[in-house]
Protein backbone atom coordinates (compact mmCIF):
# COMPACT_ATOMS: atom_id res chain seq x y z
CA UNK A 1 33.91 -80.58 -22.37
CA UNK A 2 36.46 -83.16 -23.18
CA UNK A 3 35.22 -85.68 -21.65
CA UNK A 4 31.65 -85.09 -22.94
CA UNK A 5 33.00 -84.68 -26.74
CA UNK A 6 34.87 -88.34 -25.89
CA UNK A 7 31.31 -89.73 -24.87
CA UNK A 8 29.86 -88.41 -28.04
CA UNK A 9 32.34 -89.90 -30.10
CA UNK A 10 32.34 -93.22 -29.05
CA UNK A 11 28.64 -93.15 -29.19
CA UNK A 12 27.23 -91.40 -32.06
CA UNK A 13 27.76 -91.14 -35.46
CA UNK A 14 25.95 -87.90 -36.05
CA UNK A 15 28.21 -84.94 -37.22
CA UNK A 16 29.57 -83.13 -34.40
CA UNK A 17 30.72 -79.01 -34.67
CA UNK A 18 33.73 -77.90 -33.06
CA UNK A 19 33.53 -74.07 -32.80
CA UNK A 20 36.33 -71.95 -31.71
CA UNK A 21 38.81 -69.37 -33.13
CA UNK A 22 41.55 -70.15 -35.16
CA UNK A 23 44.92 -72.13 -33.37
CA UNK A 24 42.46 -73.37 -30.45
CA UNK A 25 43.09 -76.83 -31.77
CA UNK A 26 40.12 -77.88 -33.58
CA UNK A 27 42.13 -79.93 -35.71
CA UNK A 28 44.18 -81.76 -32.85
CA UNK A 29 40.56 -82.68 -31.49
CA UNK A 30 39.58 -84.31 -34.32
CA UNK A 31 42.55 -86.50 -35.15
CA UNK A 32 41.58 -87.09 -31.27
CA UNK A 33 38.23 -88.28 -31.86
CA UNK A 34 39.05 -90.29 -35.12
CA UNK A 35 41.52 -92.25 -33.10
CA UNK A 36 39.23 -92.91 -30.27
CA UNK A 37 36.66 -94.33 -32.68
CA UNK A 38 39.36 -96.67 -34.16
CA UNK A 39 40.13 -97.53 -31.48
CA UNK A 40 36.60 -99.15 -30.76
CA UNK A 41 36.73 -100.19 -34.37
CA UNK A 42 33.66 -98.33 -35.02
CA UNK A 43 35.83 -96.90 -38.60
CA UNK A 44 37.98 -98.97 -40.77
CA UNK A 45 38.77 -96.41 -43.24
CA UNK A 46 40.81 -93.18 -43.37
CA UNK A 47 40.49 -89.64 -41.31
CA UNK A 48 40.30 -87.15 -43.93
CA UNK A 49 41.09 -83.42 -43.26
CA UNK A 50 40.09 -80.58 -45.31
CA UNK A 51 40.89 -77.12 -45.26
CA UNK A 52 37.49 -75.95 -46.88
CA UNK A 53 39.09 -71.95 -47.14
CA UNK A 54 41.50 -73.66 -49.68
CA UNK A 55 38.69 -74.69 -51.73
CA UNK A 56 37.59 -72.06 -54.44
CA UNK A 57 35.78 -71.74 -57.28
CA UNK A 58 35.04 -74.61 -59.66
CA UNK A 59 37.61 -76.32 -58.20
CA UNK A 60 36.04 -76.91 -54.99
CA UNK A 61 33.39 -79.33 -56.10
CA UNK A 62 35.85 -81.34 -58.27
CA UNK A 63 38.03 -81.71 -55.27
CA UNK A 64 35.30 -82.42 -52.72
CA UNK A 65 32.89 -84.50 -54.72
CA UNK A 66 35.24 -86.05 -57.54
CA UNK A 67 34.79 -85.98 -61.18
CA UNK A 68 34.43 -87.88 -64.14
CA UNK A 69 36.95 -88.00 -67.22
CA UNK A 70 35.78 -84.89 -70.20
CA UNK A 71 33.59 -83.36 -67.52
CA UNK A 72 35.90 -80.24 -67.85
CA UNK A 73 38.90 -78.79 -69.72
CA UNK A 74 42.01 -80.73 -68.00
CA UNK A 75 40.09 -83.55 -66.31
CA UNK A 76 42.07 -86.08 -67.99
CA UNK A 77 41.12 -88.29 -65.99
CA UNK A 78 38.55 -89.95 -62.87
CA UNK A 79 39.03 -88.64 -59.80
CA UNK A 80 37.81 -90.15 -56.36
CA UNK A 81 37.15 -87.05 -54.52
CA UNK A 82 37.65 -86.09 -51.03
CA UNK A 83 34.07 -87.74 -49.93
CA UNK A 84 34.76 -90.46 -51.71
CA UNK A 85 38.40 -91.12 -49.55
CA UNK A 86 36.60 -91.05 -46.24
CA UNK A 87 34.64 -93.89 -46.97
CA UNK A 88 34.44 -96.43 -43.78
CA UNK A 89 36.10 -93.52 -42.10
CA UNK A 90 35.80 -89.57 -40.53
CA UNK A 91 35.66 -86.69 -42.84
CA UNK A 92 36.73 -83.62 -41.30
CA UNK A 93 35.89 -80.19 -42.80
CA UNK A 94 37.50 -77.61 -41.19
CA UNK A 95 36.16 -74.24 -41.77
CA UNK A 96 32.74 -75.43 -43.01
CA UNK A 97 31.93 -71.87 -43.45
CA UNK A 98 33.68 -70.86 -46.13
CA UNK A 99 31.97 -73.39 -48.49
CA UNK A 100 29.56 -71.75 -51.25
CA UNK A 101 25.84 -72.68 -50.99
CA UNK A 102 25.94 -75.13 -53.71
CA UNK A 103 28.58 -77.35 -52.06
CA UNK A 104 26.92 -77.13 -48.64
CA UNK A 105 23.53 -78.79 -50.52
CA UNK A 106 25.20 -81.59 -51.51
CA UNK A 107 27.24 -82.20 -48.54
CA UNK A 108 23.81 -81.79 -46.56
CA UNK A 109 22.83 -84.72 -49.14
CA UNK A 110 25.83 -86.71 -48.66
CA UNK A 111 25.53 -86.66 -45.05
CA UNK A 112 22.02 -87.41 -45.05
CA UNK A 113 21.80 -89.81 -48.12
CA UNK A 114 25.42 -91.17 -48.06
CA UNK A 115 24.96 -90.62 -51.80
CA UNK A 116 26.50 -87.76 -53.95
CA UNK A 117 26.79 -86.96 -57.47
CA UNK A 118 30.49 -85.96 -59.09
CA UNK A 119 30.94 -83.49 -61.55
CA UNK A 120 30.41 -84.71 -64.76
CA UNK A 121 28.77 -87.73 -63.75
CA UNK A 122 25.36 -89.90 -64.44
CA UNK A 123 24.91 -91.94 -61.57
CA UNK A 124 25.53 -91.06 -58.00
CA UNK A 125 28.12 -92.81 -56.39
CA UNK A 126 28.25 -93.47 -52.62
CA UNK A 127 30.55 -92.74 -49.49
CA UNK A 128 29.52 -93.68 -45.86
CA UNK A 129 31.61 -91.48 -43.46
CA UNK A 130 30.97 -89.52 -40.22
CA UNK A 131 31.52 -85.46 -40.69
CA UNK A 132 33.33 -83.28 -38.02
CA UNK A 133 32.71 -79.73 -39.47
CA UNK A 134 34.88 -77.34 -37.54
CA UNK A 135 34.38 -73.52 -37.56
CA UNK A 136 35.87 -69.80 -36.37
CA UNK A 137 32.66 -68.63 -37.73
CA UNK A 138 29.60 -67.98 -36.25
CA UNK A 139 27.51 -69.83 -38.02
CA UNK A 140 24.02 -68.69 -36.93
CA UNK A 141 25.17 -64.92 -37.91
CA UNK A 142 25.94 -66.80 -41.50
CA UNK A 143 22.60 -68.30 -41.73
CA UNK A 144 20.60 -64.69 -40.48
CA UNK A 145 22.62 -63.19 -43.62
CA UNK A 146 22.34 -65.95 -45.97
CA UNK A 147 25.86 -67.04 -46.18
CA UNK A 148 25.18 -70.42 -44.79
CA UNK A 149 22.18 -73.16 -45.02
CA UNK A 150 19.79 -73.50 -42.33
CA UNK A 151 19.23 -77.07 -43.47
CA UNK A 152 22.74 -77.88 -42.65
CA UNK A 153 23.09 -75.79 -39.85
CA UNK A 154 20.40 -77.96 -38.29
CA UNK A 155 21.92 -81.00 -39.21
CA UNK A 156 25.14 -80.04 -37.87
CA UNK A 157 23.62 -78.24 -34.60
CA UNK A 158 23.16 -81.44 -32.68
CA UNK A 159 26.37 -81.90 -31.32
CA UNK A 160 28.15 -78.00 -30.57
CA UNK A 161 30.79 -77.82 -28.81
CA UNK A 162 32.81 -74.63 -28.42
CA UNK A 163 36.78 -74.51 -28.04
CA UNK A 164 37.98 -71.61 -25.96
CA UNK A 165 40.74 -69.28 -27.28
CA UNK A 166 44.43 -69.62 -25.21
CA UNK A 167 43.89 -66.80 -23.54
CA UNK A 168 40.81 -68.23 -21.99
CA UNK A 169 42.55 -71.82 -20.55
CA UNK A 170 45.61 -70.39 -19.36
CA UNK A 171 46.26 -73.77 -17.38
CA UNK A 172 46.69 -75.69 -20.74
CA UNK A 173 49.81 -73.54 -21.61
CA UNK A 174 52.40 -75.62 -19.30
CA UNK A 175 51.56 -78.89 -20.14
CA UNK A 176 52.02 -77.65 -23.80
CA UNK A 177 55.11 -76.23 -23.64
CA UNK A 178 56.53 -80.17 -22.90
CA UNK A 179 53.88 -81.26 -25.75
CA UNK A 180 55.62 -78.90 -28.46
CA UNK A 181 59.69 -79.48 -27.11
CA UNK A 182 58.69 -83.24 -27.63
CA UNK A 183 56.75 -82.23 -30.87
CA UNK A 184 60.50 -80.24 -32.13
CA UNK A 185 62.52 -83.32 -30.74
CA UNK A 186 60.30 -85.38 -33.27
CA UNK A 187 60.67 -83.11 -36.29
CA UNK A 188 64.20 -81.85 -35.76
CA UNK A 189 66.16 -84.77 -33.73
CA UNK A 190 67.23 -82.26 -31.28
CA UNK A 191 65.94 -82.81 -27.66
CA UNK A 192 65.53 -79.54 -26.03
CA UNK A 193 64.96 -78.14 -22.52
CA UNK A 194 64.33 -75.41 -20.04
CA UNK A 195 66.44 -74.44 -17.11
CA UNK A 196 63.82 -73.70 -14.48
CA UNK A 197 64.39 -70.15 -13.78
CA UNK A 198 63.64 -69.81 -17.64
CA UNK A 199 61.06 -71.59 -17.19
CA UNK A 200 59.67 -70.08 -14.08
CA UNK A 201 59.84 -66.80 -15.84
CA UNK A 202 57.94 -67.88 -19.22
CA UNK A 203 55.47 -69.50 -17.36
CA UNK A 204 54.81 -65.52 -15.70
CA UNK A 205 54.47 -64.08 -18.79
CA UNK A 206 52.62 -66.99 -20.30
CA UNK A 207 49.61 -67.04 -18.06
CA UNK A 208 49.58 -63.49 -16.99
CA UNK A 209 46.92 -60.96 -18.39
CA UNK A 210 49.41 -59.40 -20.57
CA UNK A 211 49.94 -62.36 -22.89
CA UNK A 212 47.27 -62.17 -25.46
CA UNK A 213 47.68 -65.55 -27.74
CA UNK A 214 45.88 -64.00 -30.18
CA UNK A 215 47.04 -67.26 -32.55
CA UNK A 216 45.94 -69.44 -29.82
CA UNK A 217 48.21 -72.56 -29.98
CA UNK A 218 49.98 -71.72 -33.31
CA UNK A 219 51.48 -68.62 -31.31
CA UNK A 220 52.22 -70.92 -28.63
CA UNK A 221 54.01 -73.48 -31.00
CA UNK A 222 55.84 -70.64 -33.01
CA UNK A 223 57.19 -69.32 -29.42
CA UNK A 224 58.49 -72.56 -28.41
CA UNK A 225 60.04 -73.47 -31.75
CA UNK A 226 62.01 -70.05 -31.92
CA UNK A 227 63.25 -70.41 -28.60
CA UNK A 228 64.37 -73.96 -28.84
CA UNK A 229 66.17 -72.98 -32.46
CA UNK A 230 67.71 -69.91 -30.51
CA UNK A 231 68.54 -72.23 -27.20
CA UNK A 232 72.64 -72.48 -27.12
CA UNK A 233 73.95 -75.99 -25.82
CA UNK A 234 70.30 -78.03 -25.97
CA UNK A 235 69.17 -75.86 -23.07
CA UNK A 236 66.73 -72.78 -23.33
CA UNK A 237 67.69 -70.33 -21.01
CA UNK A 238 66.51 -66.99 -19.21
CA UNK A 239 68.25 -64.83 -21.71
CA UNK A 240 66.38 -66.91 -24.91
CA UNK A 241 62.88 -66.39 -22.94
CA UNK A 242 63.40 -62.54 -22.13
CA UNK A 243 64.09 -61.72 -25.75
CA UNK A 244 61.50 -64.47 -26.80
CA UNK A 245 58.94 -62.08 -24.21
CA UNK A 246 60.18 -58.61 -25.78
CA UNK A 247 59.62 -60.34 -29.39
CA UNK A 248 55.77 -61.53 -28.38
CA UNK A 249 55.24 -57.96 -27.32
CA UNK A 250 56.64 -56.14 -30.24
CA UNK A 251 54.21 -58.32 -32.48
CA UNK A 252 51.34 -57.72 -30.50
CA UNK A 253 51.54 -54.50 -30.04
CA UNK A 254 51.61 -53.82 -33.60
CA UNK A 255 49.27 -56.47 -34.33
CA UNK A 256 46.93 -54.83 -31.79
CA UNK A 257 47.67 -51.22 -33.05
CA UNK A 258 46.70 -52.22 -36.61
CA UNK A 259 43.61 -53.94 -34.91
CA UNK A 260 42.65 -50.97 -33.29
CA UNK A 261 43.22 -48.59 -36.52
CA UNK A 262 40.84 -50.27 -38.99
CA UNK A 263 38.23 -52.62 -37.31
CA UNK A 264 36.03 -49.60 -37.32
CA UNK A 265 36.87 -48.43 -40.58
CA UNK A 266 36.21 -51.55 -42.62
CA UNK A 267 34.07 -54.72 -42.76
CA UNK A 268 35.58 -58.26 -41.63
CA UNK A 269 35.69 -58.72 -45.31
CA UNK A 270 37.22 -55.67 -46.23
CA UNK A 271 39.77 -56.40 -43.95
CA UNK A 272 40.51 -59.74 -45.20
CA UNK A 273 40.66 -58.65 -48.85
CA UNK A 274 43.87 -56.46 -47.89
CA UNK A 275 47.42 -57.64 -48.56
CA UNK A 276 49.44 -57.63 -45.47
CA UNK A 277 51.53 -54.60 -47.11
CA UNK A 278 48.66 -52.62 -47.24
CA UNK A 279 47.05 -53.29 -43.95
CA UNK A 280 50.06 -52.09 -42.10
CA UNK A 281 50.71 -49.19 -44.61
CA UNK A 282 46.89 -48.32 -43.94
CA UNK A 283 46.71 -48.52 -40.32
CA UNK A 284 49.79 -46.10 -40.34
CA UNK A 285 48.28 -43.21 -42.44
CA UNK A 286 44.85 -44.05 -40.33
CA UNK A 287 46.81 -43.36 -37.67
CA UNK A 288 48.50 -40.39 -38.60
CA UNK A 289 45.34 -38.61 -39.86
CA UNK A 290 43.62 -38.88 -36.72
CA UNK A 291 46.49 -37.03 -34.94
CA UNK A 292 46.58 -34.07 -37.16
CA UNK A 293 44.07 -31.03 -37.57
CA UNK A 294 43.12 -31.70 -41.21
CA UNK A 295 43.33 -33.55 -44.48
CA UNK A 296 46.40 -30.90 -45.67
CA UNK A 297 48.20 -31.05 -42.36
CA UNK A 298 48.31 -34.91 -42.39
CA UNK A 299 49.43 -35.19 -45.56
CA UNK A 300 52.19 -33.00 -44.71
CA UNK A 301 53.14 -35.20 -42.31
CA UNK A 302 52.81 -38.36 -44.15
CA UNK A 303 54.75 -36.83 -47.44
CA UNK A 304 57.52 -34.69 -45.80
CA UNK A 305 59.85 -36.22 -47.46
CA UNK A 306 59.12 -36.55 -50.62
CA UNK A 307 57.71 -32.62 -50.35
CA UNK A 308 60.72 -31.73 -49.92
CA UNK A 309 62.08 -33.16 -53.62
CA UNK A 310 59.45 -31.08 -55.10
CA UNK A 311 59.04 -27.63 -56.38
CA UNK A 312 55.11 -27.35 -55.98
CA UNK A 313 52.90 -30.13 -53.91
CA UNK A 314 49.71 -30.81 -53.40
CA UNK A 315 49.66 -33.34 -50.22
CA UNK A 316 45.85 -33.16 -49.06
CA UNK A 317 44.75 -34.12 -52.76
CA UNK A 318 47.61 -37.22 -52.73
CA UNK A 319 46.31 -38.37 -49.61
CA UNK A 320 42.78 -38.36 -51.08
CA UNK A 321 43.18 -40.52 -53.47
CA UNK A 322 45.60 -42.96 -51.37
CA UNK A 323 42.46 -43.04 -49.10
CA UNK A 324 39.93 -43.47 -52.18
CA UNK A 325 41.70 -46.56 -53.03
CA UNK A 326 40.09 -48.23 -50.24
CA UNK A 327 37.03 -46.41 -50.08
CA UNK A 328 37.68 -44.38 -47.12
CA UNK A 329 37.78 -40.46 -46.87
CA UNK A 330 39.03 -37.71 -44.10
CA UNK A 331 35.31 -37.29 -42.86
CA UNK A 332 35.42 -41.33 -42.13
CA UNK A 333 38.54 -41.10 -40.62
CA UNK A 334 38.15 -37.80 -38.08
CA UNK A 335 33.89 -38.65 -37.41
């Protein structure tokens, strides 16, 4: 897949769509790809990267398409726009998906038409760049419900390519542990190592079934950096990788358990809408209701405590409402 997404950069301009879940290293693929096309010199100007999930609101057009000077309360003054920067160079959008309809038109237009018009402007201005949209979405689903254009989906559909999760390219995970200790050397001045019985046994766990990398390469990268910060005398050793193991478990597990609790509860977007607070608080009294006999009994459980401070309780109608706050009820939870 590499080598065909190397092929297509050197010899297409059309966008290309890098699919995959989040941490699979969509973004490391295409600062690959911009620096394979300058290194052709097929792009003079800049790679651009753009988190489109950060981009909200009325805001996200400003900072995507530029503005003019009065076209809003606090636009004091021009500004270029992220389009606008990538000129002579790549524009990477990474989670395309999370754009509104209106700003996937008129990147559809700017892709097409290298032309664009910014907020509060007269005259289109223009920006010739070549778009890598990445995704965790899938964005056929999005189109089937409306959420995304089928105009742009087309346009971005000629070149797919689909990254596999950690989990799924288990051979990848040695030559990345050297990849991040160099990475840490870089960012902290401290050169790192394994002893090899350490790294023997992380290696075991790393590529056996019971390592999920549900963050893909961000777990990987947060595993490596608290081992190396944990390592005594420059050298991580077999007592830093068993705790680092018991510590990937712990969060997993949990991370799993909350997983497991909700997912048929709630909507993906119900889900997301939940602090982290109350997603763990949630999954617990989920949890807890489906191991007792009734509405009263678990909220006898869940409030013992308390209960006992009072002279006169009512736990099955406190646990209602707790519940009602996120639209669930007992029948929800025991069906």
């Amino acid at each position: 897949m590499i080598d065909e997404i190397e092929q297509v950069a050197i010899r297409s301009r059309a966008p290309l769509l890098l699919m995959g879940p989040t941490g699979a290293g969509k973004s490391q693929l295409a600062r690959r790809i911009y620096e394979l096309k300058r290194l052709k010199r097929q792009v003079k100007g800049p790679l651009v990267e753009v988190n489109c999930a950060t981009l909200k609101g009325d805001g996200a057009m400003s900072a995507l398409f530029g503005h003019r000077k009065g076209a809003f309360t606090g636009a004091a003054a021009d500004r270029a726009g992220l389009l606008r920067t990538a000129d002579t160079g790549v524009l990477f959008l990474d989670e395309i998906g999370e754009l509104g309809l209106d700003e996937q038109a008129m990147i559809l237009r700017a892709i097409e038409d290298k032309r664009f018009l910014p907020v509060g402007a007269d005259r289109e201005v223009a920006s010739d760049f070549q778009l890598i949209a990445g995704t965790n979405r899938d964005l056929a689903a999005c189109v089937a419900d409306g959420t995304f254009r089928d105009d742009l989906y087309a346009r971005l559909n000629l070149w797919t390519f689909a990254l596999p999760g950690l989990a799924e390219r288990r051979e990848d995970i040695a030559p990345n542990l050297d990849y991040e200790l160099d990475r840490h050397a870089e960012r902290e001045g401290d050169r790192i190592t394994f002893n090899k019985e350490a790294r023997d046994r992380y290696l075991t766990f790393a590529t056996s079934a019971e390592a999920r990398w549900p963050g893909n390469f961000r777990d990987l990268a947060a595993s490596v950096t608290r081992m190396a910060t944990f390592s005594p005398a420059g050298r991580i050793n077999l007592d830093c990788v068993t705790a680092e193991i018991a510590r990937l478990q712990r969060l997993w597990r949990s991370g799993k358990a909350e997983a497991d609790a909700l997912s048929n509860l709630m909507t993906a977007e119900q889900l997301g809408a939940l602090d982290p607070f109350d997603r763990v608080q949630l999954a617990h009294v989920v949890e807890t209701c489906r191991a007792c006999r009734s509405l009263s009994d678990a909220g006898r459980t869940l409030f013992a405590a308390s209960r006992r401070q009072r002279t006169s309780t009512n736990d099955a109608d406190r646990l209602r409402k707790y519940l009602a706050r996120f639209d669930l009820s007992w029948a929800d939870i025991a069906g």
